[in-house]
Protein backbone atom coordinates (compact mmCIF):
# COMPACT_ATOMS: atom_id res chain seq x y z
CA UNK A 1 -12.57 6.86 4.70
CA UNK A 2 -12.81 10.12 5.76
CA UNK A 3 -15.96 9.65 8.10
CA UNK A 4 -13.29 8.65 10.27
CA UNK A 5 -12.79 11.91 11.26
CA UNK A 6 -15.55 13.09 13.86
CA UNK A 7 -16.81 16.34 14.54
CA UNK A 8 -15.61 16.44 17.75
CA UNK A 9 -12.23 15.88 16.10
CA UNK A 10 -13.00 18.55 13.71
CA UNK A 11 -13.84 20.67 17.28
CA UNK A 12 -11.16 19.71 18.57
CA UNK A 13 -8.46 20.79 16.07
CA UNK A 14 -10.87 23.94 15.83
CA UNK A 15 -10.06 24.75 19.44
CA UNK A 16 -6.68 23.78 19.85
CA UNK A 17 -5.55 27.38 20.62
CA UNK A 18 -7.52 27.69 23.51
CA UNK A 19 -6.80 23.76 24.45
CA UNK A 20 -3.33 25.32 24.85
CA UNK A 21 -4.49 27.67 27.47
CA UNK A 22 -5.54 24.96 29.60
CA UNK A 23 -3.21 22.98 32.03
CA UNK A 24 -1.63 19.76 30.65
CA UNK A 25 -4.26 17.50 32.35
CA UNK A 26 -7.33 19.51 30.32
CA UNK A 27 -5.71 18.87 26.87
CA UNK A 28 -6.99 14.84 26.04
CA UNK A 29 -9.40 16.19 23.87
CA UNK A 30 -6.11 16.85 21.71
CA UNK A 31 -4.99 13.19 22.31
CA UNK A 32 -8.22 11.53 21.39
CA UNK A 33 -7.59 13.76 17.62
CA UNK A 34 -4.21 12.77 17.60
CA UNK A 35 -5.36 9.17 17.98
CA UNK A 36 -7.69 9.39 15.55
CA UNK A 37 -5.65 11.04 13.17
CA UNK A 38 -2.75 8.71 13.03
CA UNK A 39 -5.38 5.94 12.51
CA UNK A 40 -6.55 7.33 9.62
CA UNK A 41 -3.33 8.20 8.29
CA UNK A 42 -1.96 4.27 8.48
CA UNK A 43 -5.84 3.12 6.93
CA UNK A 44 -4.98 5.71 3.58
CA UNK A 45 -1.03 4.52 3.94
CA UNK A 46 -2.11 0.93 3.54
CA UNK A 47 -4.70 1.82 0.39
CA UNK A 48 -1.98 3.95 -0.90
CA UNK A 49 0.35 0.90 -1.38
CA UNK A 50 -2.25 -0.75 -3.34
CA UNK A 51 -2.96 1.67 -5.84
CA UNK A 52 -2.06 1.31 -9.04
CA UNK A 53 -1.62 4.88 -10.30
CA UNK A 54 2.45 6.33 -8.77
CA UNK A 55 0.21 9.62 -8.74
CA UNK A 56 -2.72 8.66 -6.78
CA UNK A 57 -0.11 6.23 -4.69
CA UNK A 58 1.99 9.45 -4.33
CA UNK A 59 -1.35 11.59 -2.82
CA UNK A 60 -2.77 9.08 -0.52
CA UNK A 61 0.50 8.94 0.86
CA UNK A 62 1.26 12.84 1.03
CA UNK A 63 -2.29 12.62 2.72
CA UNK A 64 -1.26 10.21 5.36
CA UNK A 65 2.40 12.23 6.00
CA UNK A 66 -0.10 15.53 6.35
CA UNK A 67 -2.29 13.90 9.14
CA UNK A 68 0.69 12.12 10.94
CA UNK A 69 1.76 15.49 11.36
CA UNK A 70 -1.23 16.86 12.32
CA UNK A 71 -1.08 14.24 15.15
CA UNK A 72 2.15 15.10 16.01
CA UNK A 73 1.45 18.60 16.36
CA UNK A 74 -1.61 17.57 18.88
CA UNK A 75 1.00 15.49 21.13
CA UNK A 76 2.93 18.64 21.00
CA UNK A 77 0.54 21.02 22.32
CA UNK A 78 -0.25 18.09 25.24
CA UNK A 79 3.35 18.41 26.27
CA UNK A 80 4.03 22.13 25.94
CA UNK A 81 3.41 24.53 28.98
CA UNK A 82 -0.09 26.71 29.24
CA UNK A 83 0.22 29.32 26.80
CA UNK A 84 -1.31 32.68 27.76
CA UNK A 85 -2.02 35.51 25.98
């Protein structure tokens, strides 16, 4: 399951701070990973349901709420202004 996130994903999340440097139009790298991540996130939400376990049910799904937010903090850096240093 977690093959599903790339190395250039991995890259990308590596570099966000200087992604954020870039103008707006230079940041889909960051949308592609927040794609990615939220895809992920709904394949482990739908395995969590079928678990068995509440604990292991309760992880997968902490799992998925920790890489929807990881997406939503890629969308964020999309939208917010250059950053400079």
């Amino acid at each position: 399951m977690y093959d599903a996130v790339t190395p250039e994903m991995i890259d990308t999340i590596d570099s966000v701070k200087t992604l954020t440097e870039q103008p707006t139009p230079q940041r889909g790298k960051l949308g592609d990973a927040a794609l990615g991540l939220e895809r992920l996130a709904t394949d482990i939400a739908s395995q969590a349901v079928k678990l068995a376990d509440p604990m292991l049910r309760q992880s997968a799904t902490t799992v998925a709420d920790g890489l929807n937010a990881a997406a939503q903090l890629c969308r964020t850096a999309i939208e917010s202004p250059p950053q400079t240093v």
